[in-house]
Protein backbone atom coordinates (compact mmCIF):
# COMPACT_ATOMS: atom_id res chain seq x y z
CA UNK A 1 178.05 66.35 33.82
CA UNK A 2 179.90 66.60 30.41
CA UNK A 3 178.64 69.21 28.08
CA UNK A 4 176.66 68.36 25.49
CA UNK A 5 177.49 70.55 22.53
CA UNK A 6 174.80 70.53 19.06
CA UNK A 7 176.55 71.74 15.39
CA UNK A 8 174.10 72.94 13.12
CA UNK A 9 174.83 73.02 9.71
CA UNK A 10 173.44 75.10 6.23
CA UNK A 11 174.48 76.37 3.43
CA UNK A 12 173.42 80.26 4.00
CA UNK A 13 174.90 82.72 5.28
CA UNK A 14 172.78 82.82 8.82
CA UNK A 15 171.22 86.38 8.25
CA UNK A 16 168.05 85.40 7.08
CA UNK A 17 167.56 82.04 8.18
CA UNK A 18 164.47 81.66 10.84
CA UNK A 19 164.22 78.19 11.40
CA UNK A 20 167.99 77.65 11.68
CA UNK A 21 167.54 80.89 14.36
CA UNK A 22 164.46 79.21 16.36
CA UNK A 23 166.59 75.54 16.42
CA UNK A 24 169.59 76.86 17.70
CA UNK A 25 168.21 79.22 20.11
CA UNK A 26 165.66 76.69 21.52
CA UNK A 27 168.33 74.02 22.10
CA UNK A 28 171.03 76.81 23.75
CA UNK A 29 167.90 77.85 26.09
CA UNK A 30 167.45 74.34 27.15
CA UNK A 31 171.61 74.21 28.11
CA UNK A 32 172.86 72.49 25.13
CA UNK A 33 175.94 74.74 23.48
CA UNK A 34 175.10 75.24 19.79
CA UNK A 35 177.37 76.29 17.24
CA UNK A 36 175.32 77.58 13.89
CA UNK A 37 177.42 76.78 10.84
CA UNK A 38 176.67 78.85 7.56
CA UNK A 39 179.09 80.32 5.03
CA UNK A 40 180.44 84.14 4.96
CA UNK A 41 179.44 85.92 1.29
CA UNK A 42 181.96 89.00 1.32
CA UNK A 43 180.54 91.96 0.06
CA UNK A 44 177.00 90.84 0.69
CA UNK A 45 176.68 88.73 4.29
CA UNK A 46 175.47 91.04 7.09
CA UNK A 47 177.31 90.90 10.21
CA UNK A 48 175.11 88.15 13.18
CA UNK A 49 175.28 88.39 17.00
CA UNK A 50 173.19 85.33 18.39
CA UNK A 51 172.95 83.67 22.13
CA UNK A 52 174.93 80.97 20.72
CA UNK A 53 178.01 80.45 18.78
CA UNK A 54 178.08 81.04 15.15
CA UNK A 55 180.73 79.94 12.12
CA UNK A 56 180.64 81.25 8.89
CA UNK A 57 183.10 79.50 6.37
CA UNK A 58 185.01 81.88 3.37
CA UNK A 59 184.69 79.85 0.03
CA UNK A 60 185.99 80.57 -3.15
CA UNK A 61 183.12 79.10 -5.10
CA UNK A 62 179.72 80.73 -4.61
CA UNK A 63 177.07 78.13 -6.22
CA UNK A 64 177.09 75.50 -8.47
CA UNK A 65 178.49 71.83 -7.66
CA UNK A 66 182.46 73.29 -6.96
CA UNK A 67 180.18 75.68 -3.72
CA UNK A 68 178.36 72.68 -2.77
CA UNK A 69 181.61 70.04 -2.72
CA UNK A 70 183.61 72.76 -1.12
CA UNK A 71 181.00 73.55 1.60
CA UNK A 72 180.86 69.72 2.32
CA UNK A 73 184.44 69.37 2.51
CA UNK A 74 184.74 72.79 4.89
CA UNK A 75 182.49 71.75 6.78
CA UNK A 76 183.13 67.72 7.56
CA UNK A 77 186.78 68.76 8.71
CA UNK A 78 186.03 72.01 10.42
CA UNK A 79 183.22 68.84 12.68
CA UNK A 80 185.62 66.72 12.66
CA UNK A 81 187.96 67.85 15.33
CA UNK A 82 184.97 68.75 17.41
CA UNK A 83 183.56 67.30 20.31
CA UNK A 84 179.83 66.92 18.94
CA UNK A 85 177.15 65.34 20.83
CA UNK A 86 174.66 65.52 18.11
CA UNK A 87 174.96 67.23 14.50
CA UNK A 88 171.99 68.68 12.70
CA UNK A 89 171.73 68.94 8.60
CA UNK A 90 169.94 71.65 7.19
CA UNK A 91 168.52 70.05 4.01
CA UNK A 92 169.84 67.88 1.49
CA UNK A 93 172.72 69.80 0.92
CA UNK A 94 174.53 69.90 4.18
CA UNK A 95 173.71 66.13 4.76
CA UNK A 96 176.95 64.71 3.14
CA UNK A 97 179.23 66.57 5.73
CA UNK A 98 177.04 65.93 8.90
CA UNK A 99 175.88 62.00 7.90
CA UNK A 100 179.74 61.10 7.25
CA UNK A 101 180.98 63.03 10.49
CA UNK A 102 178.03 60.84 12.25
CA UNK A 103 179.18 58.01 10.97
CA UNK A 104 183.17 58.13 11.56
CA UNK A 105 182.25 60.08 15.56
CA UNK A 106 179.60 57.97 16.09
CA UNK A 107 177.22 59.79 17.05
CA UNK A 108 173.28 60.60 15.93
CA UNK A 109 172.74 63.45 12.88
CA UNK A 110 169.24 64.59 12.37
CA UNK A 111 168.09 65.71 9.24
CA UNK A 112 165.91 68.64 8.92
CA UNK A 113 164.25 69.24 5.67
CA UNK A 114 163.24 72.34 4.83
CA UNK A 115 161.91 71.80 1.47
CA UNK A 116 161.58 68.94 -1.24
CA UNK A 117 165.25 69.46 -2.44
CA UNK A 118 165.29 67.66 -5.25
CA UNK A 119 161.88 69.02 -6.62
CA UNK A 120 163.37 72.57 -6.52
CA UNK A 121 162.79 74.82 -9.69
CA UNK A 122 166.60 75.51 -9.57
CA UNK A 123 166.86 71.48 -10.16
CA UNK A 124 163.81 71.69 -13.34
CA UNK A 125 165.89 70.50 -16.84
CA UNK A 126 169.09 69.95 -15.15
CA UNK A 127 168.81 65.94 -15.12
CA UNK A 128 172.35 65.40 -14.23
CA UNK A 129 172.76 67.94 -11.62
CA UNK A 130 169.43 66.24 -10.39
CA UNK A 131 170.28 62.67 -10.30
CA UNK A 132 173.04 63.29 -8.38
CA UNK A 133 170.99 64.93 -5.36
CA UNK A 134 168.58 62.00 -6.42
CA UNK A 135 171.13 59.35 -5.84
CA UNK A 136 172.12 61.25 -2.36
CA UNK A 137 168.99 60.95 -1.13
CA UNK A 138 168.73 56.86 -2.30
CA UNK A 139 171.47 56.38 -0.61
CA UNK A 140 171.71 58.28 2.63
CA UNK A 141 168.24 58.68 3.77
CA UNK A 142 167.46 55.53 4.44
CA UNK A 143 170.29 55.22 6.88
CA UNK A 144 168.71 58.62 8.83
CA UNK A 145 167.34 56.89 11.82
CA UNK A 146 166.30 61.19 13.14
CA UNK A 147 164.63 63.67 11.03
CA UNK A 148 161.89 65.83 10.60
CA UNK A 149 160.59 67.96 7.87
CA UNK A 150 157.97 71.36 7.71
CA UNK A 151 154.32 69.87 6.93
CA UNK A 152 152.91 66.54 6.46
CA UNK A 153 152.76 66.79 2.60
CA UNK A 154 156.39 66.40 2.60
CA UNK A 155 156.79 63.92 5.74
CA UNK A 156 154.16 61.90 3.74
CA UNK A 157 156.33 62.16 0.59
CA UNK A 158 159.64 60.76 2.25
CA UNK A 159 157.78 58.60 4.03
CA UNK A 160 156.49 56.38 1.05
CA UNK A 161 159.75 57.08 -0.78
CA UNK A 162 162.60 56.24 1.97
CA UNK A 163 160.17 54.72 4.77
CA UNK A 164 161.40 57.62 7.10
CA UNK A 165 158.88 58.27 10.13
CA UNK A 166 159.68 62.23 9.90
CA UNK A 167 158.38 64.60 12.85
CA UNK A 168 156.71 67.45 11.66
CA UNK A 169 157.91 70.94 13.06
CA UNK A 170 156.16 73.96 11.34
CA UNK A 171 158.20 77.34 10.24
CA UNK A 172 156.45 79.25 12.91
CA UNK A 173 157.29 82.81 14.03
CA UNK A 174 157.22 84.00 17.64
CA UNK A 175 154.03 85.36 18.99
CA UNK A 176 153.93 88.98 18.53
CA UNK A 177 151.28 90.17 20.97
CA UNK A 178 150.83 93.89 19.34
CA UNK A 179 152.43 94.36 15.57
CA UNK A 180 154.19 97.91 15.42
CA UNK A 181 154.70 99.71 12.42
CA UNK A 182 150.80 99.40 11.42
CA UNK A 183 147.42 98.85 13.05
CA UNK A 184 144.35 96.86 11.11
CA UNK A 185 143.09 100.39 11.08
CA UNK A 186 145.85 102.18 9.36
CA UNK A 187 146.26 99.27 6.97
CA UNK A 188 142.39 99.18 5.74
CA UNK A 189 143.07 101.97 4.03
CA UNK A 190 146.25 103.54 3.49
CA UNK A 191 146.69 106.43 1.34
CA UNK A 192 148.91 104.30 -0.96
CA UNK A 193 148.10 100.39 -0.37
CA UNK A 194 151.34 98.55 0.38
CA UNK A 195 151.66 94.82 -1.33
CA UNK A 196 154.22 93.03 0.22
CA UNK A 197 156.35 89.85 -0.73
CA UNK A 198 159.60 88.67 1.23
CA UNK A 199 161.75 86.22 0.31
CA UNK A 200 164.27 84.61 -2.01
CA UNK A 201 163.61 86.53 -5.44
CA UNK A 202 164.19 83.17 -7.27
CA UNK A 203 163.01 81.13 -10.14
CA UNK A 204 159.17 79.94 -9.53
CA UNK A 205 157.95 82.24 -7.12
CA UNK A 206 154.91 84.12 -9.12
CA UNK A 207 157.57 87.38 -8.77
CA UNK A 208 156.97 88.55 -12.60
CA UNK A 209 153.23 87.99 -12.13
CA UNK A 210 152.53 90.33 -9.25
CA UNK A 211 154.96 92.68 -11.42
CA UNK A 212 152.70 92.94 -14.48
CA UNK A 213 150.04 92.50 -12.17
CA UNK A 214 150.59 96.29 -11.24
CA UNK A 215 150.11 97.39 -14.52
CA UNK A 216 146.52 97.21 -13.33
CA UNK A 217 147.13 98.78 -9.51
CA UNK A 218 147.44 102.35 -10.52
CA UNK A 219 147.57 103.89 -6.64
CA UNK A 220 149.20 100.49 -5.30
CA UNK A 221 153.10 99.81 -4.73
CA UNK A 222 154.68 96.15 -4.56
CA UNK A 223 157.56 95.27 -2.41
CA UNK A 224 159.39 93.00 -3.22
CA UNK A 225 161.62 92.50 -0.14
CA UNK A 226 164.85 90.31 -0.50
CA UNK A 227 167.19 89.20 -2.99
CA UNK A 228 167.93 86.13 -4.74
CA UNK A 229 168.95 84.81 -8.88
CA UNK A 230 166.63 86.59 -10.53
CA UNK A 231 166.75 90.29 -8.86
CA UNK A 232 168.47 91.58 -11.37
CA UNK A 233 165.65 90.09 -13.96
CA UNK A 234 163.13 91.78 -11.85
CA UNK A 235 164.40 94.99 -11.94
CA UNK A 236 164.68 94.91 -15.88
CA UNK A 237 161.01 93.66 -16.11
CA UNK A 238 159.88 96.57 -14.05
CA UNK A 239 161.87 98.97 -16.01
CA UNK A 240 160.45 97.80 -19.41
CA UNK A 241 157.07 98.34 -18.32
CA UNK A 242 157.88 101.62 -17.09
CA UNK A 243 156.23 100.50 -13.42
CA UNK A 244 159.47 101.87 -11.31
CA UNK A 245 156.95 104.32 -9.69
CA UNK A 246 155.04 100.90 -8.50
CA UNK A 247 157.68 98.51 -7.56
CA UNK A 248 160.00 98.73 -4.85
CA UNK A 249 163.03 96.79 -3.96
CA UNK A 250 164.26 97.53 -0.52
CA UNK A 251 166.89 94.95 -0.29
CA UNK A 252 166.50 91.65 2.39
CA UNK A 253 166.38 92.62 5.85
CA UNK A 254 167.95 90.38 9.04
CA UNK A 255 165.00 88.71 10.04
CA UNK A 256 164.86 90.50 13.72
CA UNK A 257 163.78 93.59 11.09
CA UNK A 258 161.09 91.74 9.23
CA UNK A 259 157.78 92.51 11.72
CA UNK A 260 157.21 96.06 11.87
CA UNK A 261 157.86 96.17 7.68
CA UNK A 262 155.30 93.71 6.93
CA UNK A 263 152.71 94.69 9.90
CA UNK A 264 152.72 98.09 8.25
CA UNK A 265 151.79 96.65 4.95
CA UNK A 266 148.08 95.98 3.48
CA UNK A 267 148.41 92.77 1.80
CA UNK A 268 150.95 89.58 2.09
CA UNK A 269 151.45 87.78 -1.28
CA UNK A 270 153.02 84.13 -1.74
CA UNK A 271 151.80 82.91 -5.49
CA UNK A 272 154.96 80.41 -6.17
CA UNK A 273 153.85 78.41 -9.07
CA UNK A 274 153.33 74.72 -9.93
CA UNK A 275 157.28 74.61 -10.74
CA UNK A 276 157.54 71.74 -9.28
CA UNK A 277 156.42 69.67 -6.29
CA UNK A 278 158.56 71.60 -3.89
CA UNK A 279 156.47 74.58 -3.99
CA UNK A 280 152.92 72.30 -4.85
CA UNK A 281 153.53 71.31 -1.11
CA UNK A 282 155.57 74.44 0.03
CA UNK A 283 154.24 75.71 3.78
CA UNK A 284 156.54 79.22 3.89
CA UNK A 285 158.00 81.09 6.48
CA UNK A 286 156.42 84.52 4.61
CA UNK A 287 152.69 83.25 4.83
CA UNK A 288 152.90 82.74 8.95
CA UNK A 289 155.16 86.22 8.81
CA UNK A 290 152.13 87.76 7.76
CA UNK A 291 149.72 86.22 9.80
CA UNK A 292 151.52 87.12 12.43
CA UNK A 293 151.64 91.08 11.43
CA UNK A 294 147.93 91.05 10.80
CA UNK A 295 147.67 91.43 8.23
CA UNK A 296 145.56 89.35 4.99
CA UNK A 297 147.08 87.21 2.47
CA UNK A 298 146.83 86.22 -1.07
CA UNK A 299 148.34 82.96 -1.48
CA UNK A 300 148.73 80.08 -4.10
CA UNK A 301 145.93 77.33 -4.12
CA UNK A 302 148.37 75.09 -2.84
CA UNK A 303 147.34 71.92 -0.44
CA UNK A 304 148.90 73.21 2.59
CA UNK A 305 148.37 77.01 1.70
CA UNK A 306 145.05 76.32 1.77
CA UNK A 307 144.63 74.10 4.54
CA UNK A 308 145.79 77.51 6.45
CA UNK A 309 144.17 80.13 5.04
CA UNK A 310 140.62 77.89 4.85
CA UNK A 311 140.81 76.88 8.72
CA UNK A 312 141.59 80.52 9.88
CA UNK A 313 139.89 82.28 7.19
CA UNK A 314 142.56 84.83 6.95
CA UNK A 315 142.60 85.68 3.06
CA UNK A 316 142.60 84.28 -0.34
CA UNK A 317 143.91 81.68 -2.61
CA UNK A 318 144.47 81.74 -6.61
CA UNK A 319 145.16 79.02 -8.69
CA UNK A 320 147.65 79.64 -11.56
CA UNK A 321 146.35 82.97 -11.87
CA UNK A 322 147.42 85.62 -14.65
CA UNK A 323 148.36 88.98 -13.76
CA UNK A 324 145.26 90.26 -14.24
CA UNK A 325 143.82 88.54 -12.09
CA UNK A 326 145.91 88.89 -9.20
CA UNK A 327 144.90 92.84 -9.88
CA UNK A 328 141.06 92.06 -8.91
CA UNK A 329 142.19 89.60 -6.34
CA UNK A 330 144.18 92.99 -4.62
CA UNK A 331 141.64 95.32 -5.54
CA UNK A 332 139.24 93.29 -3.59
CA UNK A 333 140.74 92.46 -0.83
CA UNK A 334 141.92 95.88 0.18
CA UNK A 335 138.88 97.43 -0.63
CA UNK A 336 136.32 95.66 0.48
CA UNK A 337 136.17 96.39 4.07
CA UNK A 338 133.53 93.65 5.41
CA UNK A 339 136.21 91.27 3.76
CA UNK A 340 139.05 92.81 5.68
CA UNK A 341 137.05 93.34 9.25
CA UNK A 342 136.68 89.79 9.55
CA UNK A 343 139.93 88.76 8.35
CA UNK A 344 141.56 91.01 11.16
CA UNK A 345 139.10 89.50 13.32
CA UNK A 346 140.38 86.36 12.71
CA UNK A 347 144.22 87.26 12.18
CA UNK A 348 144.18 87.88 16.21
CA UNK A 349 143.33 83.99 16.42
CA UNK A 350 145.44 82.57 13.76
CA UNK A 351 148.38 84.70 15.27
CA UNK A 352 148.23 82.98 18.74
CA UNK A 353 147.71 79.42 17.39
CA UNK A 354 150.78 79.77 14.79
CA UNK A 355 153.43 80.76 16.76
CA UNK A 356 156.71 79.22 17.91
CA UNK A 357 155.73 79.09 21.43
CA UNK A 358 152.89 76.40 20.16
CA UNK A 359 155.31 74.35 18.10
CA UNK A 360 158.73 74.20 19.91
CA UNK A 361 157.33 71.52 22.21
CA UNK A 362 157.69 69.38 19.11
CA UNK A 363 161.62 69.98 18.42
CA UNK A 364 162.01 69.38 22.44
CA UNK A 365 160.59 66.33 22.22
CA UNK A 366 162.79 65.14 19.11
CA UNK A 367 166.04 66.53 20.60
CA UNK A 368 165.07 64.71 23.98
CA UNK A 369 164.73 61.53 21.98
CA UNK A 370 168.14 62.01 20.23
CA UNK A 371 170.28 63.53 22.76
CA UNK A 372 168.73 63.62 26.19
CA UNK A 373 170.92 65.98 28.53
């Protein structure tokens, strides 16, 4: 039987990537051969060892339209002389590349969206750099005959805009059957309360909020763990409110190091703001993260933020809070221990219903449509 080999394309550099992980690792365990295609940041990119083949392209250009144009190019030529079965774009931006390669090999892409690209706050009062992505999407995704897309907010969106039938496949974590690095117990009460955020420090994202929030959390650090276009912002915001015995900034971690960080923290915190609809229907990777350490979270009162924390009663949600605010949110959910025994109670729950093991069906079932073996 011939071999059936999957390309996956994005434009990261692999190390923190979790859904690109689960996809290619899924589809090499069911005896397709996967090659994960990201780019190589020198300096910065973290070496990756995975159970499938990985390519990481050197460019000379690092964002802007010259990274994206080169990325396309790299990566349409470095397909082309492969022998591809089926070719996967991550997102909007690695779509040129894989449709085109589709289209001249003849064979099926399938386009996952991760987010509502063109609705990103990176994209807010840039109406050129915007229209182009806008005119992409006009007049590609129509043609996409395979995709799917994180929650039904956004497979509703591109459904009434391009007509596409997306599948939904969540961002879910493995199951992690006992968290180590913290215990409900330990957390409830730590001799200094650990607030945690991970992710892309990037426009949007509530980040300078839960700073000056913790001008109110005397006896309460914030982690802020990753890295991203405004770090360096960050750091100076901290420093002028002299809160550098507060807020930490260990760096981003591979995501095989993620777990026992966040299990051994006391709170999970995703407030993005209303910058846009991307985040308005955002459903991220951090929020099931947490769930699946056990530990509460504070969230934005977001549709499908909600939807989650409401139907597993696992924390709380603000809407467009200030930082002070946020403060009592913290203070009461780490203090008040009722709150926090039932929320543990029902963490253990939430943990084994949002888990990759319940949602990989769903990809199987796509990939068996697109490219049976």
């Amino acid at each position: 039987m011939k071999e059936k080999r999957i390309y996956i394309g994005v434009t990261n550099d692999l190390v923190t990537d979790q859904r690109a992980d689960r996809t290619a690792t899924f589809l090499q365990g069911k005896g397709y051969k996967v090659t994960l295609v990201g780019r190589y940041i020198p300096g910065y990119s973290q070496p990756v060892s995975r159970g499938y083949d990985t390519k990481r392209f050197s460019l000379l250009f690092k964002r802007g339209f010259l990274f994206y144009a080169s990325f396309n190019l790299r990566l349409f030529f470095y397909l082309l002389n492969k022998n591809i079965s089926l070719v996967v774009a991550n997102d909007l931006d690695t779509l040129p590349a894989c449709y085109l390669v589709s289209r001249v090999k003849r064979v099926p892409v399938l386009y996952d969206s991760h987010e509502y690209f063109t609705e990103v706050p990176e994209l807010a009062g840039r109406k050129f750099v915007r229209s182009i992505w806008l005119l992409l999407e006009r007049i590609v995704l129509p043609h996409i005959r395979y995709s799917m897309t994180v929650n039904e907010s956004l497979a509703s969106v591109y459904q009434e805009k391009y007509g596409l039938e997306m599948e939904v496949v969540r961002n879910l974590p493995r199951y992690i059957e006992e968290p180590q690095g913290g215990s409900p117990a330990d957390a409830s009460a730590p001799v200094r309360p650990v607030i945690l955020y991970q992710g892309a420090l990037n426009k949007g994202r509530g980040l300078e909020k839960m700073i000056l929030a913790m001008g109110y959390l005397d006896g309460y650090e914030l982690q802020l763990l990753g890295d991203g276009d405004i770090t360096h912002t960050l750091v100076k915001l901290v420093q002028s409110n002299n809160l550098e015995d507060r807020v930490r900034f260990p760096g981003r971690k591979p995501f095989n190091e993620l777990a026992p960080v966040t299990a051994a923290a006391a709170l999970g915190i995703s407030l993005e703001e209303q910058a846009g609809l991307n985040y308005y229907y955002a459903l991220p990777n951090k929020l099931f993260n947490y769930i699946q350490a056990r530990i509460p979270v504070l969230v934005s009162a977001f549709p499908e933020m909600i939807n989650i924390v409401d139907r597993y009663r696992v924390g709380m949600y603000l809407d467009n809070p200030d930082p002070e605010t946020i403060a009592s949110a913290v203070k009461k959910m780490i203090g008040d221990e009722t709150l926090r025994n039932g929320w543990y109670e029902n963490l253990d729950k939430a943990a084994s219903e949002l888990c990759w093991e319940k949602e990989e069906y769903k990809l199987g079932k796509i990939i068996n449509k697109v490219q049976p073996l």
